[in-house]
Each structure stands twice: as structure tokens, then as C-alpha cells.
Protein backbone atom coordinates (compact mmCIF):
# COMPACT_ATOMS: atom_id res chain seq x y z
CA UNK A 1 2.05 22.20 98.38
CA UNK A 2 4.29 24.61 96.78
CA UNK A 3 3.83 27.73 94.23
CA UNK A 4 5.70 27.75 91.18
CA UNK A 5 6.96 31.14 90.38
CA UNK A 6 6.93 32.92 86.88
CA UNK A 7 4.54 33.54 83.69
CA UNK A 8 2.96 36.82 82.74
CA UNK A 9 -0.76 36.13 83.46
CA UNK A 10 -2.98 36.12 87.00
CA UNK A 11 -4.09 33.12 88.40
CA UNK A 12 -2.77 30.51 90.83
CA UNK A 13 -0.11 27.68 89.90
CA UNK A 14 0.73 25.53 92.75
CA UNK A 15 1.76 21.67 93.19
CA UNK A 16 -0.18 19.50 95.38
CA UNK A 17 0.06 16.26 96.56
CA UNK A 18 -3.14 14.36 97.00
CA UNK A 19 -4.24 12.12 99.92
CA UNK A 20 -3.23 8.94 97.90
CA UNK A 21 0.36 10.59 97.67
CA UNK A 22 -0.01 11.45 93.96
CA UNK A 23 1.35 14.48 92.95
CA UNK A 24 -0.21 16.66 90.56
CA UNK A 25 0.28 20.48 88.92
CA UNK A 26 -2.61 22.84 88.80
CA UNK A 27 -3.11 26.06 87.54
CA UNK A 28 -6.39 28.38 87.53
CA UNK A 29 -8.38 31.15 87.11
CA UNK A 30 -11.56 33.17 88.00
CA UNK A 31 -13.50 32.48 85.30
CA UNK A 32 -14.23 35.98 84.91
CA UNK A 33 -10.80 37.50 84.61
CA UNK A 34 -9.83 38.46 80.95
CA UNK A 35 -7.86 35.56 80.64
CA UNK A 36 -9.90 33.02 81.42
CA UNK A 37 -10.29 32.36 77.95
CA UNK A 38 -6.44 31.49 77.44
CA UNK A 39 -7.08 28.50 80.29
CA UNK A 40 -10.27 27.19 78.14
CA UNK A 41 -8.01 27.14 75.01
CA UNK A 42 -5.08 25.16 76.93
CA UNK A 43 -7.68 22.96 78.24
CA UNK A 44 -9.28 22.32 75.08
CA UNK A 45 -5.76 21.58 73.52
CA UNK A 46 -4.61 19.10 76.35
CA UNK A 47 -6.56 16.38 75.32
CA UNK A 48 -4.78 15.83 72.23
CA UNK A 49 -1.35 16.10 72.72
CA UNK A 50 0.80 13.23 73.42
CA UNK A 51 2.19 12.56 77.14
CA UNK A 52 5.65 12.30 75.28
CA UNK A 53 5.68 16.44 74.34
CA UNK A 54 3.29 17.49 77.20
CA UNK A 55 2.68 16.76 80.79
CA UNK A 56 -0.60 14.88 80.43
CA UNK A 57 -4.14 16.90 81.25
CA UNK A 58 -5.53 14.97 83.94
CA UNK A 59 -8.97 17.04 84.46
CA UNK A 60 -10.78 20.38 84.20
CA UNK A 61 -13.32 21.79 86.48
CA UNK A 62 -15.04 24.91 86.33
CA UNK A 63 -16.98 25.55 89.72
CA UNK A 64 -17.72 28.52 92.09
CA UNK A 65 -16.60 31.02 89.85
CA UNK A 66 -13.41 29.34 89.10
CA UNK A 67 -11.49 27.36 86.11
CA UNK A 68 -9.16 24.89 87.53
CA UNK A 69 -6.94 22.72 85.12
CA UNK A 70 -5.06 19.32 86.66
CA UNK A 71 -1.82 18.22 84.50
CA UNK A 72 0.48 15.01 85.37
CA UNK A 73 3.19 16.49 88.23
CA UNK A 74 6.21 17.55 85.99
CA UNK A 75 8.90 19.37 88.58
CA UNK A 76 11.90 19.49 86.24
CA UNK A 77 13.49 22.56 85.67
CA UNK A 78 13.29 24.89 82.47
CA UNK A 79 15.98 23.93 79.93
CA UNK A 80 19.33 26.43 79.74
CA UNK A 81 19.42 27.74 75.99
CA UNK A 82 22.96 29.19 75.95
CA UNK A 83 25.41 27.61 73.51
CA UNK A 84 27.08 25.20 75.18
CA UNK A 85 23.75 23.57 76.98
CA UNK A 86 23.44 20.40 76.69
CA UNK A 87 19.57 21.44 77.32
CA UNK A 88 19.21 22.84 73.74
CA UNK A 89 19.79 19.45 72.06
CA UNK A 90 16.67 18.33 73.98
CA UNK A 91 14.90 21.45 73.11
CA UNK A 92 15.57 21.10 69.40
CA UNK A 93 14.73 17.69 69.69
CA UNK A 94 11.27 18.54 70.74
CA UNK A 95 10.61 21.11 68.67
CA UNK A 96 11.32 18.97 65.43
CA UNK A 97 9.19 15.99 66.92
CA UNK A 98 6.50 18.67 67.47
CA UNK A 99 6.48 18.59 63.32
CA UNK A 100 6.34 15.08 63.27
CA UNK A 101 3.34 13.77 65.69
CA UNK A 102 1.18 16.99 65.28
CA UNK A 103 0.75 16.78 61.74
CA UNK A 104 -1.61 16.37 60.23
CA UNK A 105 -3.00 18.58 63.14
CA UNK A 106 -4.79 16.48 65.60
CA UNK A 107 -7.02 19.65 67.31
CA UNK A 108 -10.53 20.22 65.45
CA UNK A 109 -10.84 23.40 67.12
CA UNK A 110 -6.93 24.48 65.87
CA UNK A 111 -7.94 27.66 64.16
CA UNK A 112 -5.44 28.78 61.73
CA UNK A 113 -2.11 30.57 61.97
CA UNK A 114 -3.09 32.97 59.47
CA UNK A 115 -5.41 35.16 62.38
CA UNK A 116 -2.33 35.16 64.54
CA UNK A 117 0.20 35.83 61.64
CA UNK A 118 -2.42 38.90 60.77
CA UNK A 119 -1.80 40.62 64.30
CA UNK A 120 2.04 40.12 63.87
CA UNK A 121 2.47 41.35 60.44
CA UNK A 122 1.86 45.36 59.38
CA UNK A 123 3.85 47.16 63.06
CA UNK A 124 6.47 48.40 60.95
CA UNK A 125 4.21 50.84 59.08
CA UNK A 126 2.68 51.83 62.31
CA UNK A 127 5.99 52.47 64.04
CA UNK A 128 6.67 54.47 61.16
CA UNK A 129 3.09 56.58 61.19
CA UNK A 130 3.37 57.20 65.01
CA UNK A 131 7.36 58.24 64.61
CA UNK A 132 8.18 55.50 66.64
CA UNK A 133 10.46 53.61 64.21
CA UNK A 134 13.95 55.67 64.68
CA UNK A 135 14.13 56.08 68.02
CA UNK A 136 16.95 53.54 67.78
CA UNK A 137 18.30 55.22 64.41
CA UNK A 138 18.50 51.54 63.13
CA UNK A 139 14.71 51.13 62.45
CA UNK A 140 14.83 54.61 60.94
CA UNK A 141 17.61 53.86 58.83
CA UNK A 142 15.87 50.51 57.16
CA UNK A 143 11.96 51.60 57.83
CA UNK A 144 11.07 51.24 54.02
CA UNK A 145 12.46 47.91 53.55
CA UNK A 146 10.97 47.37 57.13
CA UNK A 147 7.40 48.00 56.10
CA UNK A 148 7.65 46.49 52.74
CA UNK A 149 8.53 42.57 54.07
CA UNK A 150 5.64 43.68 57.15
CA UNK A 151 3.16 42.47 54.66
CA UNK A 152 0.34 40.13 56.35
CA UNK A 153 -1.03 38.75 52.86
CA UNK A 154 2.51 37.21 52.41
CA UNK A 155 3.27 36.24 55.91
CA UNK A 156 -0.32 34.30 55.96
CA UNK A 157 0.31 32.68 52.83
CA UNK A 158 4.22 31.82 53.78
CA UNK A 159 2.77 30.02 56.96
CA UNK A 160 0.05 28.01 56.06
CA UNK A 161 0.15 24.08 56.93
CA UNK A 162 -1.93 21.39 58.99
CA UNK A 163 0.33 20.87 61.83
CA UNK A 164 -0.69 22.09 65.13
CA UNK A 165 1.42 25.15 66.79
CA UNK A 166 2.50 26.14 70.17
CA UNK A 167 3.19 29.40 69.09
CA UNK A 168 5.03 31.01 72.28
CA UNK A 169 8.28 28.59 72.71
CA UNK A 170 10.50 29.78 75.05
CA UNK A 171 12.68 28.16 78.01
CA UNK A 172 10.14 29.01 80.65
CA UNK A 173 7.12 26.90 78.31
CA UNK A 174 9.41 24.15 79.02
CA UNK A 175 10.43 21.52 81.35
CA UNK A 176 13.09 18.75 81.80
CA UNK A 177 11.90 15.24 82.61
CA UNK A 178 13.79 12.34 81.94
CA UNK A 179 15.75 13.54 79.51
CA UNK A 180 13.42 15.26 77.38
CA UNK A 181 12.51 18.73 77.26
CA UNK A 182 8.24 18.90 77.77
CA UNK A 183 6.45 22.35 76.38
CA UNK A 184 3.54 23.59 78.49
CA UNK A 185 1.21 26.48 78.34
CA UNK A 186 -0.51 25.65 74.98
CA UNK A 187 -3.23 28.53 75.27
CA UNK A 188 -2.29 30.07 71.74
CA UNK A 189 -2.14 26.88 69.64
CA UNK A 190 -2.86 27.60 65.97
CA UNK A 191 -3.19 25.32 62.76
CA UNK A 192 0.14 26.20 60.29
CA UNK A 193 3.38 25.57 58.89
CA UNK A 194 5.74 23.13 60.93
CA UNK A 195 8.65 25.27 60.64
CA UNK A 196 6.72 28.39 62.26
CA UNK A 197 7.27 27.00 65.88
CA UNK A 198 10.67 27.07 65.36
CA UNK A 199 10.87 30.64 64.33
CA UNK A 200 9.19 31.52 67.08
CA UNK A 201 12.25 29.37 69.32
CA UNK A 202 14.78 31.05 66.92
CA UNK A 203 15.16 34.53 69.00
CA UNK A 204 15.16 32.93 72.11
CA UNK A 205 18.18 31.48 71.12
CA UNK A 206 19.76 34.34 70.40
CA UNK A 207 18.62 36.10 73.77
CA UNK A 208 20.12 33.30 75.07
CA UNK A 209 23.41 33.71 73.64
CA UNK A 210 24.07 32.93 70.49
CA UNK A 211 24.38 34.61 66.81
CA UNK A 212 21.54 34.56 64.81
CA UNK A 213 23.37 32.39 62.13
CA UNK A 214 24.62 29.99 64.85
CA UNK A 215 20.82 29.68 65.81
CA UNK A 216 19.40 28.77 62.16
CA UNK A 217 22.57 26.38 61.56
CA UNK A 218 21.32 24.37 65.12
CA UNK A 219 17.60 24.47 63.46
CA UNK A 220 19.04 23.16 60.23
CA UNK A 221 20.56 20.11 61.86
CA UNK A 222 17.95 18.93 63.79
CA UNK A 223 14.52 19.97 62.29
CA UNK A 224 14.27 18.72 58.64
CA UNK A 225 11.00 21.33 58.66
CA UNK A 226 13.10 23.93 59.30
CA UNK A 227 15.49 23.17 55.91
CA UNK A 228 12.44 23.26 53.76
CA UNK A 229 10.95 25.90 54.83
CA UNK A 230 10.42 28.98 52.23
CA UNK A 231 13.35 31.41 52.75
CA UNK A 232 11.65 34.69 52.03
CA UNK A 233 8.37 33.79 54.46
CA UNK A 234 11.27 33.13 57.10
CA UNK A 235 12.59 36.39 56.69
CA UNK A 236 8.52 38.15 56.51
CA UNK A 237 8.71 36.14 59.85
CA UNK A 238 11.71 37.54 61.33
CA UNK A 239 10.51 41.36 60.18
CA UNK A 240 6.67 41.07 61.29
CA UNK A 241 7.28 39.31 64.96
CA UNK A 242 10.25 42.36 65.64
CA UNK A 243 7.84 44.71 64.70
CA UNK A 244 5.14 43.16 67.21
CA UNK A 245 7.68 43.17 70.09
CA UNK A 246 8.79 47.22 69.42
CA UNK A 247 5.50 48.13 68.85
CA UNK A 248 4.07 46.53 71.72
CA UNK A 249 7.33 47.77 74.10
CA UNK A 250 7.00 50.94 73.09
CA UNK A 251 3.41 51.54 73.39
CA UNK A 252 2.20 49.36 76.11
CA UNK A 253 3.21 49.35 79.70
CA UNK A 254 6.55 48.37 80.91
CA UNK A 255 7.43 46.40 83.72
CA UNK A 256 8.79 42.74 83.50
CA UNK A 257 6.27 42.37 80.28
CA UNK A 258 7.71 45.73 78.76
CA UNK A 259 11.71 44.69 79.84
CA UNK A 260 11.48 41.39 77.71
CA UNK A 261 9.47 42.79 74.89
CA UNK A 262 12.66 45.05 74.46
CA UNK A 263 15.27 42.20 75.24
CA UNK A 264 13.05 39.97 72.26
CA UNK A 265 12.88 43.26 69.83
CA UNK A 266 17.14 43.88 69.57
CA UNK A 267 17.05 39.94 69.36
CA UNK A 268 15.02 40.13 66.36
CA UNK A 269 16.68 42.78 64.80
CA UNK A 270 19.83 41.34 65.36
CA UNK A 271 18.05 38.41 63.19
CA UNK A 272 17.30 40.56 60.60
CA UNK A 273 20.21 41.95 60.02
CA UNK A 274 21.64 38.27 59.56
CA UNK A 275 19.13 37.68 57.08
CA UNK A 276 18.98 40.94 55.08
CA UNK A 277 23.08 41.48 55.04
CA UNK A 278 22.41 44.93 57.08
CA UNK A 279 24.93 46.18 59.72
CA UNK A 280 24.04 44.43 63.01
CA UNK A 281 22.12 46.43 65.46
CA UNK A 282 24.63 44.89 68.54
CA UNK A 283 25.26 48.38 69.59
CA UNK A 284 21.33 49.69 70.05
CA UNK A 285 19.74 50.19 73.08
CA UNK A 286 15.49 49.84 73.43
């Protein structure tokens, strides 16, 4: 048995071999804790994805006050997204056959994007009510424009689609396995636009090390989504999930959760800025 280390939610995660020497992943949770819920949603989601994006789902039990979920053993490492990686032509890979064998969306239960896209979209007019918006100068300096793309009629209209959505892609929702790049942790799947999943990969990218243009120019070669999709919802995008992150850094509690939350917000802005034609915001500090 050993633990695997990482995520941002309670629970256990460990890898067991069984008595008949197969190896398998799980990951629980009392099924009392707040996010028990999340574990119910990834469970419900398992059964229809296909072993070639997703470790298989192998079981669920719920019993003495606990949720347990059993996945097919995947003990690859998470990919390395800095340019260079040979990991991020996997990723991309992925991501675009995401669009192609989850649409039309094979999950009943997929609600749609548009409840998700409605708690992204309208921060900037917050930050801007609670004087939080220009404590970098650079959110201060663009706040009207800011809160003008924040709009969540637009971003739920820009978004909507019948292909089923991870919705939280990053290098540590992935693994390597024989030369393919797997995405776990589906608890926030969503019904929408195939080109949304790779906006949410987009600023992980540039955390990662690369320019925001260098980042859409990779999406544009690999994911034919990604090339039709509507240039001013990408931008509404870009604006509503940077608001999310600032607001949520710099109201809720810090920590690991609060240090990335900043890292993701000056990675969004810096993909603003490529979008809008604005100064970039390199030089700010969060």
C-alpha cells in the first residue's frame, strides 16, 4: 500500500494491491464531510467515460459511514507542461479527443455549464465594490473594461454545447500511462462547449511557462474546437475565471489553496492582456 500525495480536499487516496495481486487506486470519504458530494459526482461520472481518457471506475461502496471509490491502478506520473515537454503534446492530445468522444455528452445527469459559468462570471464588479480591484494598480487601471466583459448572461450563452466537461484541467488531474496523458478527478463535470475545457488548460500553460499567445497557438494546432470557438466568449472566459481566482485569493483563506489561487490570477491576467492589447501585468505581485 502506498499514499499518493497532493489535491486540495480531505479524504484518503492510497494504492492497494489485492490478495489476487491486482492493483487498484482508491480514494474516499466520510460520507458526512462537506465534500462528500464531489466523490458522488465523480462516481456518477465514471461510468461513462472511456478507459482510453480515464482510469476505468471499477466499484463504489458506501458503508459504515464511508464513500469509497475503486479506479483501474494508474501509477504514472503527472505530465510536465513547460514548453519544451514532450508531456504537453500528450496533454493537448487528450484534451482535443475529450471534444471528440464526449460529444454528444454521454452523462444524463451532466448538468449544464451555464450554473458553473454563473459563479465565475460577475467578481470583477465585486472586487471593484469591496475596493479590492487595485490593490495591484493593474486591475484598478482596467476595472471598467474588467466588469463590463464579467457579464454571466454572455459568458453562459458563449459556452453552451452538448459535450461533457472536466472543468478543472490541470497537470496534477492528470496521469501518464503508456503514452497518453489520462485526466482524473471528474467531480465538477458539466454539459457545454468543447472548447471550454481547454480554456480552463490554457492558464496552466502559462503558469507553466509559456506566453499566453504561445499557449493559444499550441491549442490552435491540435484542438480543431479550440479554432472555432467564438473569440469574444474566449476572452468573457479569460476575464470572468481571473476574476474568480482574485476574488477568491483575496477573500478566502490562504495557505497552499490561497498561494495557487494567486499564481492562477497573474496567469490570467497575463492572458488578458494578450487578448485585450493592454500592457502585460509581468511585473505585479498578488
Amino acid at each position: 500500500m502506498d499514499y499518493p500525495s497532493g489535491g486540495f480536499t480531505p479524504g484518503i487516496a492510497a494504492r492497494l494491491r489485492l490478495a489476487d495481486g491486482t492493483r487498484v487506486f482508491v480514494k474516499g470519504v466520510p460520507t458526512d464531510d462537506r465534500t462528500a458530494g464531489m466523490y458522488r459526482a465523480e462516481a456518477a461520472v465514471g461510468a461513462q467515460l472511456p478507459g482510453r481518457i480515464a482510469p476505468v471506475l471499477l466499484w463504489t461502496v458506501e458503508a459504515a459511514g464511508w464513500l469509497i471509490l475503486g479506479f483501474e491502478d494508474v501509477a504514472g506520473p503527472n505530465p510536465d507542461l513547460a514548453p519544451g515537454s514532450a508531456d504537453v503534446g500528450l496533454v493537448l492530445d487528450t484534451v482535443a479527443e475529450l471534444g471528440r468522444v464526449l460529444t454528444p455528452c454521454p452523462a444524463g445527469q451532466a448538468g449544464p455549464f451555464s450554473a458553473l459559468a454563473g459563479t465565475l462570471a460577475g467578481h470583477w464588479e465585486r472586487l471593484e465594490q469591496n475596493g479590492l480591484n487595485g490593490a495591484d494598480g493593474w486591475g484598478l487601471e482596467h476595472a471598467g473594461t474588467l466588469a463590463a466583459l464579467d457579464d454571466p448572461a454572455a459568458l453562459v450563452k458563449a459556452t453552451e454545447g452538448d459535450t461533457l466537461l472536466h472543468c478543472d484541467l490541470r497537470a496534477d488531474n492528470m496521469l501518464l500511462s503508456a503514452g497518453r496523458a489520462l485526466v482524473i478527478d471528474w467531480a465538477w463535470f458539466t454539459r457545454g462547449a468543447a472548447w471550454v475545457d481547454a480554456a480552463f488548460l490554457l492558464p496552466q500553460l502559462i503558469l507553466a511557462g509559456h506566453t499566453a499567445a504561445g499557449a493559444e497557438r499550441l491549442l490552435a494546432e491540435r484542438m480543431p474546437a479550440w479554432r472555432d470557438a467564438p473569440e469574444d466568449g474566449v476572452t468573457r472566459f479569460a476575464v470572468a475565471i481571473t476574476g474568480f481566482w482574485t476574488w477568491q485569493q483575496r477573500t478566502g483563506p490562504g495557505g497552499a489553496l490561497g498561494a495557487y489561487r494567486a499564481r492562477a490570477a497573474a496567469a490570467g491576467q497575463e492572458w488578458i492582456a494578450h487578448r485585450a492589447g493592454w500592457n502585460s501585468p509581468a511585473a505585479v505581485t498578488l
